[in-house]
Protein backbone atom coordinates (compact mmCIF):
# COMPACT_ATOMS: atom_id res chain seq x y z
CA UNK A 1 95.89 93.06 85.63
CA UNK A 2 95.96 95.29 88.79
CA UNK A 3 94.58 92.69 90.79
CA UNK A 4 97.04 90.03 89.26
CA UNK A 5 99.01 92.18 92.31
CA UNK A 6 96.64 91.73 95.06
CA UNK A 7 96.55 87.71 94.78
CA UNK A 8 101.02 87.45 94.17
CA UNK A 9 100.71 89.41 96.95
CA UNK A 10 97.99 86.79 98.80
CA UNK A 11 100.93 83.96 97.41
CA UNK A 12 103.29 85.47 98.94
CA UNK A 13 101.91 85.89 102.23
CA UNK A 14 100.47 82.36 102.18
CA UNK A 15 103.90 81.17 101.15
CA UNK A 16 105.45 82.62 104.81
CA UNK A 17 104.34 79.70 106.45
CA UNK A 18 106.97 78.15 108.75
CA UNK A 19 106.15 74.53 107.25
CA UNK A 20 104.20 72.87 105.01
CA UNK A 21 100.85 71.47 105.97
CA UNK A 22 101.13 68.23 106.30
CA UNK A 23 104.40 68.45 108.58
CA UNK A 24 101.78 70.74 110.30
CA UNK A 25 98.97 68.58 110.54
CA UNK A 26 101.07 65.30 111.99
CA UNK A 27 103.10 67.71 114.63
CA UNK A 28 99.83 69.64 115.68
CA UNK A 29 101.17 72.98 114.29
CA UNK A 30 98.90 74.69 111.95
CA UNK A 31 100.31 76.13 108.34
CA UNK A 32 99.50 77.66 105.19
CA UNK A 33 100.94 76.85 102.53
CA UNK A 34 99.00 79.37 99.65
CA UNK A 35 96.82 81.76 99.09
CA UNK A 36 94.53 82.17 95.62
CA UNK A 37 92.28 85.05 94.59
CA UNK A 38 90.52 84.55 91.29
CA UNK A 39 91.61 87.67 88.80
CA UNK A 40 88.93 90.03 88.60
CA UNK A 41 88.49 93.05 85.48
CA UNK A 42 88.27 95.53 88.27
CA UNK A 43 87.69 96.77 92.01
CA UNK A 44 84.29 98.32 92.32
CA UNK A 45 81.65 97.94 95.10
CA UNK A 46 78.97 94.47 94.27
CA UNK A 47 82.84 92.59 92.77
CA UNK A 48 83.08 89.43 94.21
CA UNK A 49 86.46 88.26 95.25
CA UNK A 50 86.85 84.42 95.46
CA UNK A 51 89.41 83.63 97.68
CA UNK A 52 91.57 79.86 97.97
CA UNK A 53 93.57 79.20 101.27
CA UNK A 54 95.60 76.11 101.05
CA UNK A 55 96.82 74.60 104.44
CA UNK A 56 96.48 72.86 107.27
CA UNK A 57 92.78 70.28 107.42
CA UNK A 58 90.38 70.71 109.81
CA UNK A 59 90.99 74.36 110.99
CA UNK A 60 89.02 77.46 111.16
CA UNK A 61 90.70 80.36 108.83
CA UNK A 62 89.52 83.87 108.33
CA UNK A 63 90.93 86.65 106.02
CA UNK A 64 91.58 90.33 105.92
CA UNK A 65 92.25 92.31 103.05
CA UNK A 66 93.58 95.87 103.91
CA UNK A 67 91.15 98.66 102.86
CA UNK A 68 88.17 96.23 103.88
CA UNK A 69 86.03 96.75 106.28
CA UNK A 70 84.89 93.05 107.41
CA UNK A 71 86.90 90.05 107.60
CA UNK A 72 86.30 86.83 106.06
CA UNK A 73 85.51 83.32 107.39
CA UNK A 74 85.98 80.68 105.14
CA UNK A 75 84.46 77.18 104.74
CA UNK A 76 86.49 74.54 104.11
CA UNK A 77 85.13 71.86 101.42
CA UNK A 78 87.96 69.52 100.68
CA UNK A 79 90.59 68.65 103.45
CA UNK A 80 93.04 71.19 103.90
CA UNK A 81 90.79 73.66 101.30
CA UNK A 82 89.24 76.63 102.77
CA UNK A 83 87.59 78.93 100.33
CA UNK A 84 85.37 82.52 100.37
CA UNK A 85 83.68 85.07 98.63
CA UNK A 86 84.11 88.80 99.60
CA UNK A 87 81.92 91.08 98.01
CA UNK A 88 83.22 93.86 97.69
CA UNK A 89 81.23 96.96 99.39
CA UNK A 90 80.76 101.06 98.76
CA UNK A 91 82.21 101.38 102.49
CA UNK A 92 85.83 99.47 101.36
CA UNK A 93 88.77 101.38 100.35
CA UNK A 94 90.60 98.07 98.23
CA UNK A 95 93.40 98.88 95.94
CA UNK A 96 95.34 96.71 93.77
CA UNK A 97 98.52 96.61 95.87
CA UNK A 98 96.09 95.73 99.14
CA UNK A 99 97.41 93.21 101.31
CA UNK A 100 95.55 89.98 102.06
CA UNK A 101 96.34 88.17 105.50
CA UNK A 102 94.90 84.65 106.31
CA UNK A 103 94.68 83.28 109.46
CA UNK A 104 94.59 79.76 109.88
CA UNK A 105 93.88 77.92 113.57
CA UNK A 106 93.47 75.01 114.57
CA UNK A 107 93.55 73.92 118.45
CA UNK A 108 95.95 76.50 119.80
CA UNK A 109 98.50 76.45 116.82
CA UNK A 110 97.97 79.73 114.39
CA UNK A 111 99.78 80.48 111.33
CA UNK A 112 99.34 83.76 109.22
């Protein structure tokens, strides 16, 4: 339930984007237009955290989760589909109310 937080609050930064990501895509700009983190029964060290960033193709995109101590580069496997697993580690101070920021670039257009 507590993590049902952390990924509304992933939406809702994914969600900031200035445009959708196709507009993106045929202008050049780069977007995001979601964020998804599978629910998980709780935040312990060896969790994994499987992580969905929805925006603009052929980019590379990373994310951060506040409390973690690495970021995350993800692989994208359908057009405009990045995904990620972060394992959660003993070092990592993540919380249910931690924020998740993904950063999407492509060329010299970024979105976050």
């Amino acid at each position: 339930m507590f993590l049902h937080r952390l990924a509304l609050t992933a939406a809702l930064v994914g969600s900031l984007a200035a445009a959708p990501a196709a507009i993106a895509a045929a202008s050049g700009a780069a977007a995001i237009d979601g964020v998804d983190v599978e629910q998980v029964a709780e935040l312990a060290a060896g969790v994994a955290l499987r992580f969905a960033v929805y925006g603009t193709p052929n980019a590379a995109v990373s994310l951060r989760i506040e409390g973690g101590w690495h970021a995350l580069a993800l692989r994208e496997g359908e057009p405009g589909v990045y995904e990620g697993i972060y394992v959660i580690d003993g070092r990592d101070a993540i919380a249910a109310s931690s924020r998740v920021t993904a950063t999407l670039q492509r060329g010299g257009a970024l979105a976050s």
